[in-house]
N, C-alpha and C. Protein backbone atom coordinates (compact mmCIF):
# COMPACT_ATOMS: atom_id res chain seq x y z
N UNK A 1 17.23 -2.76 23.64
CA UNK A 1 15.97 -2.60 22.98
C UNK A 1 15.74 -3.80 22.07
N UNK A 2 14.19 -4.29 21.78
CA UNK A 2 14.28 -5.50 21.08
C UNK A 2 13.39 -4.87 20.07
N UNK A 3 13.46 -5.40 18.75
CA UNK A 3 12.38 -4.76 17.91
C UNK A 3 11.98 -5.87 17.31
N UNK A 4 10.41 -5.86 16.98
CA UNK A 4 9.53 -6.84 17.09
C UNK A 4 9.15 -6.29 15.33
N UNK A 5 8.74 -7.53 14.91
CA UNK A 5 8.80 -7.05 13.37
C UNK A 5 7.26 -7.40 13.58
N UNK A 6 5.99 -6.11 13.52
CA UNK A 6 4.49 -6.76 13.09
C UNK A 6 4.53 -6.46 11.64
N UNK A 7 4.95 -6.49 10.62
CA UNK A 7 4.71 -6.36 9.57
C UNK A 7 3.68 -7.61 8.86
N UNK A 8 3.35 -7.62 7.98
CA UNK A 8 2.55 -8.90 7.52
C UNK A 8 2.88 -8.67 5.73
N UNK A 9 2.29 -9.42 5.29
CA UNK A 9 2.55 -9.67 3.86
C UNK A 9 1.20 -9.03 3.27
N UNK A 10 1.53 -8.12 2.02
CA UNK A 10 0.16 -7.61 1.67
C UNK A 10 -0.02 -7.89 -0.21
N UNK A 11 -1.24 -9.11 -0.46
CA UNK A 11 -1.69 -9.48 -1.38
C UNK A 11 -3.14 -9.59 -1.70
N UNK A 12 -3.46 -9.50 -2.82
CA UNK A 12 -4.67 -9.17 -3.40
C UNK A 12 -5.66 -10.05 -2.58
N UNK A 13 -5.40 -11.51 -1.52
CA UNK A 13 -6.04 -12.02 -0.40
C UNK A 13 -6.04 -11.25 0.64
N UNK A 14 -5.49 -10.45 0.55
CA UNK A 14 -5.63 -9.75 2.17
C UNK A 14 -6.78 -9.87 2.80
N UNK A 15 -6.95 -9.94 3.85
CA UNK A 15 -8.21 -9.53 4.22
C UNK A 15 -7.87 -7.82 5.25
N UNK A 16 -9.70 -7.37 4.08
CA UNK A 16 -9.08 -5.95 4.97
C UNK A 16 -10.47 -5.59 5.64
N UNK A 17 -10.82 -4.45 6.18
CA UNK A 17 -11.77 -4.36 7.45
C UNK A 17 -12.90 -4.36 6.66
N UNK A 18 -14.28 -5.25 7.36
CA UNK A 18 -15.34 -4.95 6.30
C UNK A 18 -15.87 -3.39 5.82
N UNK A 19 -16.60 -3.59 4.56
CA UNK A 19 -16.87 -1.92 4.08
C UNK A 19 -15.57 -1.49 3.28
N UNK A 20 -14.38 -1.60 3.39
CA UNK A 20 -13.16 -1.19 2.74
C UNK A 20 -12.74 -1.60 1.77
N UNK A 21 -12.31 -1.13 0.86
CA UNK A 21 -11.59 -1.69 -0.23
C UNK A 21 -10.57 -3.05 -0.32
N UNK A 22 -10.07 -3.89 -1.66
CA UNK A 22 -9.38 -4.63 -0.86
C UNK A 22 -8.38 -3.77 -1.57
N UNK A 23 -7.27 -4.82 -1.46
CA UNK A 23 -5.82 -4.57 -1.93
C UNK A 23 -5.48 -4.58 -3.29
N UNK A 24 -5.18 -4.21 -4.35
CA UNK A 24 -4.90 -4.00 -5.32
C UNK A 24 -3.91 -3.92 -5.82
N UNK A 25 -2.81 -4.74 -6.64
CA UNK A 25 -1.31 -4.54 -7.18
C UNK A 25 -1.39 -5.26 -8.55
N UNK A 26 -0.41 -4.70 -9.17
CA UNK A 26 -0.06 -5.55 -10.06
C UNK A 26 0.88 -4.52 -11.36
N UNK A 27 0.95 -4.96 -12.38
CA UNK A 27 2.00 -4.35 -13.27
C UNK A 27 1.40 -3.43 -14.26
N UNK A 28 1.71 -1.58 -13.55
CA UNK A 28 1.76 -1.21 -14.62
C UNK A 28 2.22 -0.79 -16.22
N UNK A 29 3.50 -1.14 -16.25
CA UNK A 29 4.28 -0.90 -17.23
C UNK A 29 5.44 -2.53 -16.85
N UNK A 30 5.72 -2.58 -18.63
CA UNK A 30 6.48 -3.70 -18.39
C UNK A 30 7.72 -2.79 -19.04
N UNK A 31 9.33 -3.61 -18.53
CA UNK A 31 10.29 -3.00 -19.45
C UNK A 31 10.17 -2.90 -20.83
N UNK A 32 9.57 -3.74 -21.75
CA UNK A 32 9.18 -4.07 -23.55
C UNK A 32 8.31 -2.67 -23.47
N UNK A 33 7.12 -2.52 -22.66
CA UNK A 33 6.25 -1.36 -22.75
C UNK A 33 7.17 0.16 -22.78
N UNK A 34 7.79 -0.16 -21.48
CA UNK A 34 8.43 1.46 -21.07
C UNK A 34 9.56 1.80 -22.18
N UNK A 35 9.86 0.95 -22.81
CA UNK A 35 10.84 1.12 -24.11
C UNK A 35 10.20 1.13 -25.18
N UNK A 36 9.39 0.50 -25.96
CA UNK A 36 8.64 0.93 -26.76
C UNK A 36 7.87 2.61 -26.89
N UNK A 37 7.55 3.25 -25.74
CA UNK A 37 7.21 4.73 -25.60
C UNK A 37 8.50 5.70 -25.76
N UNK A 38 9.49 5.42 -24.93
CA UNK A 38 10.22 5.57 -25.01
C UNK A 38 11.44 5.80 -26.19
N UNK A 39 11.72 4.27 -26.25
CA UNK A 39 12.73 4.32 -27.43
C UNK A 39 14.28 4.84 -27.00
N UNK A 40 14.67 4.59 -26.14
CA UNK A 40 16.12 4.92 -25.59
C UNK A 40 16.17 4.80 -24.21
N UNK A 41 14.83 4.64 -22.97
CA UNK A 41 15.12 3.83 -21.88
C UNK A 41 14.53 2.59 -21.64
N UNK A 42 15.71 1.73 -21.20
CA UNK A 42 14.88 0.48 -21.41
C UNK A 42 15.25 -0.52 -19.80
N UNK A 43 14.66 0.17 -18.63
CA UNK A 43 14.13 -0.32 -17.56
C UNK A 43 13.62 0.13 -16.52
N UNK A 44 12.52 0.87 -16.79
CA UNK A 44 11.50 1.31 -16.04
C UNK A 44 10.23 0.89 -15.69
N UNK A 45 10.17 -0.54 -15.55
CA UNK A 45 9.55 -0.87 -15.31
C UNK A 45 8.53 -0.79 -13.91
N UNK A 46 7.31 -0.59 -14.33
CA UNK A 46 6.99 -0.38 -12.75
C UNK A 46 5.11 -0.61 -12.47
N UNK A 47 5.31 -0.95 -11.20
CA UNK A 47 4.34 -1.41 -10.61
C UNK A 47 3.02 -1.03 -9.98
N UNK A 48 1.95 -0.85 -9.51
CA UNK A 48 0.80 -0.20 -8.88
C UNK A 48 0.47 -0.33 -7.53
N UNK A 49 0.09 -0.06 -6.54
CA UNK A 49 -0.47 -0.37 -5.44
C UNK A 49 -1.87 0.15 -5.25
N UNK A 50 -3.07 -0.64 -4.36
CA UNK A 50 -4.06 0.38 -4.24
C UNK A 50 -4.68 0.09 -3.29
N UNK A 51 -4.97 0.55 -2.04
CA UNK A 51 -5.37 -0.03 -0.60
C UNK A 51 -5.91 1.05 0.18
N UNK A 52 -6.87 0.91 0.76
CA UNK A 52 -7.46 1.89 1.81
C UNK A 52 -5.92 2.00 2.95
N UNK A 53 -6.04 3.29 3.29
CA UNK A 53 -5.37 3.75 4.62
C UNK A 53 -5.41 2.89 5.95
N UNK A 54 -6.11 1.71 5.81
CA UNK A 54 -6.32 1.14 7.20
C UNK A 54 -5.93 -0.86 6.59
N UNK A 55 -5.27 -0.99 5.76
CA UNK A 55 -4.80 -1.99 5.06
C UNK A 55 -3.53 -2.30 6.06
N UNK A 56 -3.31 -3.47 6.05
CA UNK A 56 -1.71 -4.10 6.45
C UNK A 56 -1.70 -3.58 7.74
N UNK A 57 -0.60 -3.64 8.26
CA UNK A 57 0.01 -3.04 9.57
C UNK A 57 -0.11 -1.84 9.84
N UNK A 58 -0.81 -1.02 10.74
CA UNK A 58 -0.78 0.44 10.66
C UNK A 58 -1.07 0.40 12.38
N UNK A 59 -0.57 1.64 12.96
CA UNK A 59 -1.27 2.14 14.48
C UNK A 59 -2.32 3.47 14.14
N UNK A 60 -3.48 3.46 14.69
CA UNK A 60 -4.47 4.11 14.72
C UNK A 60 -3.95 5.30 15.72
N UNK A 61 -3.73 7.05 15.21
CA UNK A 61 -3.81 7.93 16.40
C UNK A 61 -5.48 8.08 17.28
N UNK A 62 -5.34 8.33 18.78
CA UNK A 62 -6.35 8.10 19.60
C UNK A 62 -7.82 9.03 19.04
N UNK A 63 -7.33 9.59 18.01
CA UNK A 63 -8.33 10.43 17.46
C UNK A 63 -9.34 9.76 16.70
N UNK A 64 -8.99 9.04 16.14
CA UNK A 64 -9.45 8.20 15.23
C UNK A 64 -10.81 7.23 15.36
N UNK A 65 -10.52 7.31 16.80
CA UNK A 65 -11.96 6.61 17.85
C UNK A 65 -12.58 7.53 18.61
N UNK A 66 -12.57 8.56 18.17
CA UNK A 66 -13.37 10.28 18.49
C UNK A 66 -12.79 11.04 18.23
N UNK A 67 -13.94 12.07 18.43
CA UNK A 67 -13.64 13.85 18.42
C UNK A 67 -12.58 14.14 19.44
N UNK A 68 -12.55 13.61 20.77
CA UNK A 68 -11.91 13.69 21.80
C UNK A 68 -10.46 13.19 22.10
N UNK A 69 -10.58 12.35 20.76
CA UNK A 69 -8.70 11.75 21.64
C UNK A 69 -7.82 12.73 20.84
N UNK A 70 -6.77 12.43 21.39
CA UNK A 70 -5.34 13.35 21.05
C UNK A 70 -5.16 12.75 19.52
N UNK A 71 -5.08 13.83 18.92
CA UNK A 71 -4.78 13.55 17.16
C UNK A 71 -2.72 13.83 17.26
N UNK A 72 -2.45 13.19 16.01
CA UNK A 72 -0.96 13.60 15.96
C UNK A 72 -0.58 15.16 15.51
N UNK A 73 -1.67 15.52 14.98
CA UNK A 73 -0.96 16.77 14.64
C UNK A 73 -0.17 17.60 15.82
């Protein structure tokens, strides 16, 4: 078996399908922040994402292009 990597890189350039949102990231909490609330943990720092469902690499189920195709459920 060979496995083929389609992944792509996903940044606030993305380009995503017209009509859609774009991509959205960046820092919500810094470690100085999450310790300052805190006051006894000091690395939780952490991050945001925000992207329509049809962003980056994804396969479409046949449903998706009608009422008629086979959905995954």
């Amino acid at each position: 078996m060979r496995i083929v990597d389609l992944s792509r890189e996903l940044y606030h350039r993305t380009p995503s399908y017209p009509g859609h949102p774009p991509i959205i990231h960046g820092m919500w909490k810094t470690h100085e922040e999450a310790y300052a609330e805190s006051r006894n943990v000091y690395g939780l720092a952490s991050m945001f994402i925000s992207m329509a469902d049809h962003g980056g690499t994804h396969i479409d189920a046949p449903r998706h292009f009608g009422p008629n195709g086979i959905s995954i459920d």
